[in-house]
Protein backbone atom coordinates (compact mmCIF):
# COMPACT_ATOMS: atom_id res chain seq x y z
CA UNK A 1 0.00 0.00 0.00
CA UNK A 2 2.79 2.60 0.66
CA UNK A 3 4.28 2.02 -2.52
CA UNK A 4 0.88 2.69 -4.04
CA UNK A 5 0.72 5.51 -1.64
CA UNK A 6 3.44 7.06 -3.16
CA UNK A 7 3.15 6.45 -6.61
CA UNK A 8 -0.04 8.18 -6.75
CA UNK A 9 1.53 11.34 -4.38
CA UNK A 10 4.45 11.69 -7.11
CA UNK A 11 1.38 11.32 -9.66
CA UNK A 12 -0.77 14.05 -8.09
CA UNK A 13 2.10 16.28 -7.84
CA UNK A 14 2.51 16.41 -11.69
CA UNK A 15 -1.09 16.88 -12.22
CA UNK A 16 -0.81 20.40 -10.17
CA UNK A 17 1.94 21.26 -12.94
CA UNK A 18 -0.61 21.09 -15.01
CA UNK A 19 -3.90 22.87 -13.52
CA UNK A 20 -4.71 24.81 -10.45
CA UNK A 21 -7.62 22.26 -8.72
CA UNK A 22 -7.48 23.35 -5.44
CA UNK A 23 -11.18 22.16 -4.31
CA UNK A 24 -10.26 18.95 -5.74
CA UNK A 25 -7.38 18.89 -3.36
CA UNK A 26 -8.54 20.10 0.05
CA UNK A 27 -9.20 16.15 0.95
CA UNK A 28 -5.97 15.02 -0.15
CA UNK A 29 -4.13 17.77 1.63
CA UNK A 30 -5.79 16.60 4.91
CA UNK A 31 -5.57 12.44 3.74
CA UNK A 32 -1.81 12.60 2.90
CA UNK A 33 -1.01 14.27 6.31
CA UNK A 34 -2.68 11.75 7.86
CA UNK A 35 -0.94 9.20 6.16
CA UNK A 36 2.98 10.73 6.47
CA UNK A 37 2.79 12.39 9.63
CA UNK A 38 -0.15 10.76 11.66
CA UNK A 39 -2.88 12.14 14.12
CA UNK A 40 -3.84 16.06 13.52
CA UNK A 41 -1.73 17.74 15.62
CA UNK A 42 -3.67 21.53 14.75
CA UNK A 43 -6.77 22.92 17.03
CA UNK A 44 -9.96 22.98 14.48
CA UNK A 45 -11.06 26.50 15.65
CA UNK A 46 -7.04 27.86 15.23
CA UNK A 47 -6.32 26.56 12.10
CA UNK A 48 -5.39 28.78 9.44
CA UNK A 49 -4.02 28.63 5.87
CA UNK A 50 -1.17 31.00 5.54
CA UNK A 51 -0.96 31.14 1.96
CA UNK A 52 -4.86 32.72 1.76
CA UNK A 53 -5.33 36.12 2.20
CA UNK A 54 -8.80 35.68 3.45
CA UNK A 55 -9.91 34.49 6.83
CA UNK A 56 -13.36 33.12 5.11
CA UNK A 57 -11.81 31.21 2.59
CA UNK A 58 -9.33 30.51 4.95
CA UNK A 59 -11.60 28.98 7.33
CA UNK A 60 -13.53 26.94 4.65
CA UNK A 61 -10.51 25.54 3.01
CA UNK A 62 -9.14 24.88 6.83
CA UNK A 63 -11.97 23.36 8.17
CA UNK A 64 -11.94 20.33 4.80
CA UNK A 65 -8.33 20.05 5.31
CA UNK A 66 -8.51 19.46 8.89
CA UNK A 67 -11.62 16.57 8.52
CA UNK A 68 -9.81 14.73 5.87
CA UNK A 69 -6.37 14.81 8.28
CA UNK A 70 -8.32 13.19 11.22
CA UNK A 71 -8.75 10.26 9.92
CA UNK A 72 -7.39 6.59 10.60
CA UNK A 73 -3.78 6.54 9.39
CA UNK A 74 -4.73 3.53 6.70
CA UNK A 75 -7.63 4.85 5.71
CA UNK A 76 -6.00 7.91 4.74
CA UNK A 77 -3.46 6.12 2.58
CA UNK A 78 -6.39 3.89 1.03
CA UNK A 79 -8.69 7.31 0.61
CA UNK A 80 -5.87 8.95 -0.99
CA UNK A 81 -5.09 6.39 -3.30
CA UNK A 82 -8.68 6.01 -4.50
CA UNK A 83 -9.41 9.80 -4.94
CA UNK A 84 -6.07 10.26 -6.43
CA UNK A 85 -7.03 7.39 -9.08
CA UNK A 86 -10.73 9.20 -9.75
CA UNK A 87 -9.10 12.61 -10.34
CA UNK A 88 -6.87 10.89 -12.96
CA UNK A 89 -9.83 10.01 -14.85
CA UNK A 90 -11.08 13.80 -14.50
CA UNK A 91 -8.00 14.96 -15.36
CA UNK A 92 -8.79 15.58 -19.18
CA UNK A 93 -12.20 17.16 -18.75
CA UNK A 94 -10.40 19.69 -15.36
CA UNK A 95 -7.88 20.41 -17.63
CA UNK A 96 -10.24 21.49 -20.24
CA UNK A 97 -12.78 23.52 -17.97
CA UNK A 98 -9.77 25.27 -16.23
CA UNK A 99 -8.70 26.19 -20.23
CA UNK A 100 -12.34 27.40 -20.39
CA UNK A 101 -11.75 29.74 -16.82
CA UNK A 102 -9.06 30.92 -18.77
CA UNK A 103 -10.09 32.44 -22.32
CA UNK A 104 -11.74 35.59 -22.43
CA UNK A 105 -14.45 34.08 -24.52
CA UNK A 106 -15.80 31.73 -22.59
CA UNK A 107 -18.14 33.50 -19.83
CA UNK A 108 -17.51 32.87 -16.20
CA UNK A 109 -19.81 30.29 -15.19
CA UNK A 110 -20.12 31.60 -11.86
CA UNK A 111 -21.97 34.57 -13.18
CA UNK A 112 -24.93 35.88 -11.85
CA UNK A 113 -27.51 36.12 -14.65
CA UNK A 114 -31.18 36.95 -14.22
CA UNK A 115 -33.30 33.44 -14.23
CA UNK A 116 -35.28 34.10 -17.33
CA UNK A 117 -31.66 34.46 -19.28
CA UNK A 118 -30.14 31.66 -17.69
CA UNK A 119 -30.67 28.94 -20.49
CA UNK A 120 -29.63 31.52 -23.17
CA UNK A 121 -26.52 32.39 -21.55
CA UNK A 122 -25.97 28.52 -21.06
CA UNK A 123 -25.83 28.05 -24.61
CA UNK A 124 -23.93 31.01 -25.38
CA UNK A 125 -21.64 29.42 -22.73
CA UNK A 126 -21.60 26.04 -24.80
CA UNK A 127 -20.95 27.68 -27.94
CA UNK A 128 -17.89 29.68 -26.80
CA UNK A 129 -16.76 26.09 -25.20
CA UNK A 130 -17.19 24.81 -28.21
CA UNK A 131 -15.56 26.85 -30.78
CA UNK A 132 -12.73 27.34 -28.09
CA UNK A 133 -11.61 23.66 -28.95
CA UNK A 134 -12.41 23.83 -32.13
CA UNK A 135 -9.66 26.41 -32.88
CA UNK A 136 -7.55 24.63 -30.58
CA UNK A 137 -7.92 21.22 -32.62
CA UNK A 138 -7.57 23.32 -36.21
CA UNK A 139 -4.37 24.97 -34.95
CA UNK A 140 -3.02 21.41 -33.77
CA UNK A 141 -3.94 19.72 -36.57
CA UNK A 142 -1.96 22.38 -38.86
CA UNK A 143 1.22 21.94 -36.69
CA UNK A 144 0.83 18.19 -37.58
């Protein structure tokens, strides 16, 4: 299991060179302490991320992190195995939707847009998607 265990932490280490995924990684944070360095040893109500700016996104990303560390030491290395193998199956389609977050096409999906425009702006979404990967796929294509 440990060599598992490590494969998969070498594995998810290339996939952040790829994509920023944090809320995909909140869990593992917390599964892989548990795993390498054993019981929490961080109050719940003092935790803090450093690296965050802002002490409500702070506390959220805190609070999942410190769950997922206290855990059973095994079951952490199991868990993280198993949700590093299911993100490597998402890893195509996150890679693609974080390409999407980053052309000024595509709208942000986390838009607020009035409910009676909310299917039109769907498929305006969809289109820009779309045509994004199109152009994408035509400018590989020509390079091959």
């Amino acid at each position: 299991m440990r060599a598992r265990f490590d494969q998969r932490q070498e594995l998810k280490n290339e996939y952040e060179l790829l994509i920023k995924f944090d809320e995909h990684t909140y869990e593992l944070f917390g599964l892989y302490q548990q795993a390498v360095i054993g019981d929490i040893n961080v109050p719940k109500m003092n935790y803090r991320d450093p690296n965050e700016m802002s002490y409500m996104w702070s506390w959220i990303k805190g609070n999942r992190k410190w769950h997922a560390w206290n855990k059973c030491k095994d079951d952490a290395m199991y868990l993280y195995v198993e949700k590093v193998n299911r993100l490597e199956k998402e890893l195509d389609e996150l890679i693609d939707d974080w390409k999407d977050e980053l052309d000024p096409r595509v709208p942000d999906k986390n838009a607020w847009v009035p409910e009676e425009e909310a299917e039109q702006f769907q498929k305006f979404m969809e289109q820009a998607k779309r045509e994004r990967r199109y152009n994408i796929a035509k400018i590989i294509s020509k390079i091959n």
